[in-house]
Protein backbone atom coordinates (compact mmCIF):
# COMPACT_ATOMS: atom_id res chain seq x y z
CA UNK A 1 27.78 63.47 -30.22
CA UNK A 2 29.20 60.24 -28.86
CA UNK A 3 29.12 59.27 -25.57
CA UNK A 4 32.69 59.50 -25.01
CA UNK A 5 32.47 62.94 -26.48
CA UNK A 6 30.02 63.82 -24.09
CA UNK A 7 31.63 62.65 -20.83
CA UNK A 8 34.81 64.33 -21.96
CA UNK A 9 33.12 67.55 -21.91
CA UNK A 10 31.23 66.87 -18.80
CA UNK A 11 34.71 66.45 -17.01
CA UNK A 12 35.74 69.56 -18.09
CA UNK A 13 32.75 71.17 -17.09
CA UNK A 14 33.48 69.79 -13.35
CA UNK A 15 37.00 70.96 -13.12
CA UNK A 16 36.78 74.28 -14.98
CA UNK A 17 35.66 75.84 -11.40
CA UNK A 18 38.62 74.05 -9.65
CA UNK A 19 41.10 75.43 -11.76
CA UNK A 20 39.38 78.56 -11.89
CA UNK A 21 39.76 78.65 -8.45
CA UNK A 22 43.47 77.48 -7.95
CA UNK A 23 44.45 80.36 -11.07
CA UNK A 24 42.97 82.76 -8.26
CA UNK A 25 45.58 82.03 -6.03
CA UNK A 26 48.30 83.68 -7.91
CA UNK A 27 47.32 86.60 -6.46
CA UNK A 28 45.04 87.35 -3.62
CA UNK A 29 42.78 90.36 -3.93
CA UNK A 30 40.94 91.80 -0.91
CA UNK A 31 37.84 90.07 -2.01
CA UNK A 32 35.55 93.28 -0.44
CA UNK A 33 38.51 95.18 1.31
CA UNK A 34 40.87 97.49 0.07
CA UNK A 35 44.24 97.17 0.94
CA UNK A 36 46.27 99.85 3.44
CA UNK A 37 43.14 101.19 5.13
CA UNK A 38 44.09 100.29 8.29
CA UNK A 39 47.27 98.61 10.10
CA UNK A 40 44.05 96.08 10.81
CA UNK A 41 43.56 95.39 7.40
CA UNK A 42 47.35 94.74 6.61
CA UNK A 43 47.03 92.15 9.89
CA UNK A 44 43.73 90.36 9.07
CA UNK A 45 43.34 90.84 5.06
CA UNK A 46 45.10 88.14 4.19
CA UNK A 47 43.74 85.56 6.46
CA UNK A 48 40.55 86.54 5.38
CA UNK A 49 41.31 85.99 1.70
CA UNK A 50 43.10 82.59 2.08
CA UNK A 51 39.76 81.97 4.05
CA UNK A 52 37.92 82.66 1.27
CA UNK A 53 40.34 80.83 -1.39
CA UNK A 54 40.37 77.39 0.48
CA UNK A 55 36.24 77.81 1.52
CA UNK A 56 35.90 77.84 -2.59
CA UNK A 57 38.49 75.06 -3.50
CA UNK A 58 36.55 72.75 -0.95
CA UNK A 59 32.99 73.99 -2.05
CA UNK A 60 34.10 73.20 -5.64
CA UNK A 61 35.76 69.58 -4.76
CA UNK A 62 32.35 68.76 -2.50
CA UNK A 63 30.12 69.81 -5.95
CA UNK A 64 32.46 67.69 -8.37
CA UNK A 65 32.02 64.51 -5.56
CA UNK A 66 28.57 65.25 -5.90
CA UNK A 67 28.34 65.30 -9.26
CA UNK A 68 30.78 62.54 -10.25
CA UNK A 69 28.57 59.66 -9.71
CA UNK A 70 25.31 61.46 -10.69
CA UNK A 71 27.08 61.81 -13.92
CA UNK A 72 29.57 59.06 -14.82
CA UNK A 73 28.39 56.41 -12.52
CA UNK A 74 24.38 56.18 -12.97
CA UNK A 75 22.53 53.25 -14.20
CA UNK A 76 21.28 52.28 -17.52
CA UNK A 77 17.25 52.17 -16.86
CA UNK A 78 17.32 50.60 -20.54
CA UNK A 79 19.44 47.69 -19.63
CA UNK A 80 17.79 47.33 -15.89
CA UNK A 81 21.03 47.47 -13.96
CA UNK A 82 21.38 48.78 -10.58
CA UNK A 83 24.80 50.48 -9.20
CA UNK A 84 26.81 48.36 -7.03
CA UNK A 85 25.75 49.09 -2.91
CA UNK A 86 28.76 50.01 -0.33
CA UNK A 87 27.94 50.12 3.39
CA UNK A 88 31.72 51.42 3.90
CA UNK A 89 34.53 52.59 2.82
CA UNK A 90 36.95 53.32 5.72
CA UNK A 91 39.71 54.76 4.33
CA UNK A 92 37.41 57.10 2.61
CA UNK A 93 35.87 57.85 5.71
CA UNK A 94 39.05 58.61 7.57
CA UNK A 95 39.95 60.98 5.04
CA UNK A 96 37.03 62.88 4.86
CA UNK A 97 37.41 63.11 9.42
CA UNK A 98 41.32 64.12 8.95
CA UNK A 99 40.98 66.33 6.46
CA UNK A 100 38.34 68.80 7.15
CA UNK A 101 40.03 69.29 11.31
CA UNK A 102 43.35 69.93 9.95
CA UNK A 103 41.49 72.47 7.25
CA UNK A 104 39.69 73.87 10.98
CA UNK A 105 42.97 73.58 12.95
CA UNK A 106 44.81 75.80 10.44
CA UNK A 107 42.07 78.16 10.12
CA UNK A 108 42.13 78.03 13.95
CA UNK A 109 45.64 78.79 14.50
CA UNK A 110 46.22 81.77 11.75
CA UNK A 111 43.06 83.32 13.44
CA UNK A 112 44.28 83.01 16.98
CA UNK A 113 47.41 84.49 16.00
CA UNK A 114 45.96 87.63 13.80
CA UNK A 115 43.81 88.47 16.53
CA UNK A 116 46.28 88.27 19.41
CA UNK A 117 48.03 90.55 17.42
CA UNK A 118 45.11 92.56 16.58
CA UNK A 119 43.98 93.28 20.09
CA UNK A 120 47.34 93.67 21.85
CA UNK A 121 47.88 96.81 24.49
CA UNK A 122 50.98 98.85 23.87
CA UNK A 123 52.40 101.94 25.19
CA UNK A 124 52.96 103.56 21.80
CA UNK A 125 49.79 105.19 21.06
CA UNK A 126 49.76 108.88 19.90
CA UNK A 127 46.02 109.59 20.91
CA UNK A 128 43.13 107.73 22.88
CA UNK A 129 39.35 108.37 21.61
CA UNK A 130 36.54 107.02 24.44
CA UNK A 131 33.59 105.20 22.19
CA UNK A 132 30.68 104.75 24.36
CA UNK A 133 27.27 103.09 22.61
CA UNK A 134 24.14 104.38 23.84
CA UNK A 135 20.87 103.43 22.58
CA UNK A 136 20.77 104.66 19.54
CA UNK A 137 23.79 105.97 18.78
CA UNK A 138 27.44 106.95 20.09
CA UNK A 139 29.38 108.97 22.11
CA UNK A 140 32.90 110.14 21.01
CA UNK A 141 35.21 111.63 23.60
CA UNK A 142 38.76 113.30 23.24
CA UNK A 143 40.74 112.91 26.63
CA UNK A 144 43.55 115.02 25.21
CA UNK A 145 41.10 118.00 24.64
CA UNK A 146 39.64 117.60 28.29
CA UNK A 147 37.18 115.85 30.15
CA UNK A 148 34.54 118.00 28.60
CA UNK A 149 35.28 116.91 24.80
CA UNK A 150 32.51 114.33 24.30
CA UNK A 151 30.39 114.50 20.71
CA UNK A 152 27.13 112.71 21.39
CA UNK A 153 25.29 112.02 18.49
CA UNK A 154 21.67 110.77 17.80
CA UNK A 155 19.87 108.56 15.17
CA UNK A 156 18.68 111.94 13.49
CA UNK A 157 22.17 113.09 13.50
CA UNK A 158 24.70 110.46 13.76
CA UNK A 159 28.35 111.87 14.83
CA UNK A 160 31.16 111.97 13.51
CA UNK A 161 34.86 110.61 14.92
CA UNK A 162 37.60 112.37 13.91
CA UNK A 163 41.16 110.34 13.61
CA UNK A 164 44.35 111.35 12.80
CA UNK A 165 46.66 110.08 9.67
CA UNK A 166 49.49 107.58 10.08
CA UNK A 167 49.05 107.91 14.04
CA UNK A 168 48.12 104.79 16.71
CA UNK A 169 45.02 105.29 18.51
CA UNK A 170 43.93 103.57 21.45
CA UNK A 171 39.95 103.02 21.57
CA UNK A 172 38.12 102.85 24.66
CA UNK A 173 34.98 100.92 24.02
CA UNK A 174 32.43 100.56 26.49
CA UNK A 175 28.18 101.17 27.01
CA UNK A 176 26.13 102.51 29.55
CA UNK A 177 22.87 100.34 28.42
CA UNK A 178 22.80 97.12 26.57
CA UNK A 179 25.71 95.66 23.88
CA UNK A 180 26.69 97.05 21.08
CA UNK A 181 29.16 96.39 18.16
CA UNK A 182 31.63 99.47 17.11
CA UNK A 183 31.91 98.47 13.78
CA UNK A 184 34.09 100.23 11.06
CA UNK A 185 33.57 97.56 7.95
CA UNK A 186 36.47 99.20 5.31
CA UNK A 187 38.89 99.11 8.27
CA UNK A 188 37.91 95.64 9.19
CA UNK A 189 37.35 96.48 13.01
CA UNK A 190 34.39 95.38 15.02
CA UNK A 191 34.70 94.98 19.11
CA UNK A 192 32.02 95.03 20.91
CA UNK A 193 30.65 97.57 23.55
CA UNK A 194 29.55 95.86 26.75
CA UNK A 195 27.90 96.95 29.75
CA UNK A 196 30.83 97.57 32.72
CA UNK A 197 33.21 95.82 30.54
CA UNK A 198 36.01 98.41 29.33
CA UNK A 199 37.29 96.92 25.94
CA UNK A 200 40.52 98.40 24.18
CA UNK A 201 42.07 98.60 20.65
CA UNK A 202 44.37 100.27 18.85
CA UNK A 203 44.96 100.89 15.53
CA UNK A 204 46.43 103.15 12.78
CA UNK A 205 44.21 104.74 9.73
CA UNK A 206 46.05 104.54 6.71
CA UNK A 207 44.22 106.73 3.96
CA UNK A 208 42.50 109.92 4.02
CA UNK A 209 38.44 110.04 3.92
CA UNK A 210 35.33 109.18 5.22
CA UNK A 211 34.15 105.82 5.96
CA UNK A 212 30.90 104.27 7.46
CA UNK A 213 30.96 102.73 10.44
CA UNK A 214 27.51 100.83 12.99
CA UNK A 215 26.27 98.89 15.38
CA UNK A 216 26.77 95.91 13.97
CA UNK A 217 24.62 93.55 17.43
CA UNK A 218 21.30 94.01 17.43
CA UNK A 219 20.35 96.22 20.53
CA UNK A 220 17.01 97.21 20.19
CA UNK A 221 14.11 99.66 18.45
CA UNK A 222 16.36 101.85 16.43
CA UNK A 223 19.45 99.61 16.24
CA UNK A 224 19.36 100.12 12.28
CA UNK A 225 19.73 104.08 12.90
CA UNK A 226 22.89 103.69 15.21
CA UNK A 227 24.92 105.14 12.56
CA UNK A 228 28.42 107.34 12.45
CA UNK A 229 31.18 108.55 10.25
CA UNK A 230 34.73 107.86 10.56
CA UNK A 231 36.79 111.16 9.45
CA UNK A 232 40.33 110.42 8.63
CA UNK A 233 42.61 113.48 8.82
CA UNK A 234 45.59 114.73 8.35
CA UNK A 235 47.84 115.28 12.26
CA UNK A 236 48.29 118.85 11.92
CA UNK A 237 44.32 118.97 10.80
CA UNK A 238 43.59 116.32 13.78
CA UNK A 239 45.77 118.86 15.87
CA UNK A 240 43.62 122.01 15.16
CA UNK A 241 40.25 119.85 15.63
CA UNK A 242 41.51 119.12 19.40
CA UNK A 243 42.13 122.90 19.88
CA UNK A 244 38.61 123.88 18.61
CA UNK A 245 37.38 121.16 20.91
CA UNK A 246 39.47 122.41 24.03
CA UNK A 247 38.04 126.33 22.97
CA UNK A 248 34.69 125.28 22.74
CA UNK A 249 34.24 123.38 26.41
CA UNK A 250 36.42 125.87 28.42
């Protein structure tokens, strides 16, 4: 194989992954998250994707600078030369300062802007669910079924929240002991629980099931056990679980 044979395949060896990645941008899966979970996910799933997309379009245009000159530009030991030396290079150098803060200052803004939206307060929420941590687990109370309504659970027997379908809830997030992080990974959610701080958030589950949620800030012994279960519902089935709360603390 000649040498110009051989360089022609190593350049299309470097920008195979670029235009790998750019053919990804067509269309822009979850990359880990499923779609419709959560009026959180439809907020925050694509900014986290586009994250993703321009993280691997820079990672692969850092690799092929890297490799460039390692590969088309090193010396011939044989003949005794030595590459040309350059101190500086300043429009190179203001490129690579512009470039990567306006890359920073985009990701800034978008994010700014998802999460104002994410954590706004509104006066349209069906329901309100309390979510205290404790050390080691959580304590899930039901206003609308009484002051008595609280499920505590334990790290032998983490609890289960109940939510409704298709219906805002407001979250009212605090602890009564160190931090915590209520953390509900398919529905992209994660606030965190802070001693006589009351955090809010609302949101809407989108899809029936069961999904995983933790502490996701480390908090002590049996932080890794400070499990629970996220039960979405039906309203009519969220309904009758509020009445069977109410019955059983009268």
């Amino acid at each position: 194989m000649s040498a110009k044979d051989l360089r022609s395949k190593l350049r299309l060896l470097l920008l195979a992954p670029l235009a790998l990645a750019l053919t990804g941008c067509a269309k822009v899966s979850g990359l880990g998250f499923e779609e419709g979970l959560s009026s959180v996910n439809d907020i925050s799933l694509s900014l986290w994707s586009w994250s993703w997309i321009a993280a691997g379009v820079v990672g692969v245009f850092t690799l092929i600078l890297i490799l460039w000159p390692a590969v088309f530009h090193r010396a011939s030991a044989s003949k005794g030369e030595f590459p040309k030396q350059t101190q500086y290079n300043v429009p190179v150098e203001i490129a690579y300062t512009i470039i990567p803060f306006i890359i920073v200052a985009v990701l800034f803004y978008f994010t700014a802007v998802k999460e104002t939206k994410i954590v706004e307060k509104t006066t349209t929420y069906a329901h309100e669910i309390t979510v205290e941590g404790i050390q080691w687990s959580w304590q899930f109370g039901y206003p609308e079924a009484g002051p008595k309504a609280v499920l505590t659970g334990t790290p032998a027997n983490p609890p289960t929240m109940v939510v409704p379908l298709g219906e805002k809830v407001r979250y009212t997030i605090t602890s009564n002991d160190v931090v915590h992080g209520f953390w509900i990974p398919a529905f992209m959610i994660q606030m965190q629980n802070l001693p006589g701080v009351t955090n809010s958030l609302e949101f809407t589950a989108n899809k029936l099931g069961t999904y995983p949620g933790r502490c996701n800030i480390l908090c002590g012994r049996n932080h890794a056990q400070m499990l629970f279960t996220v039960k979405v519902v039906t309203p009519s089935e969220y309904k009758a679980y509020l009445e069977t709360l109410k019955a059983s603390n009268a």
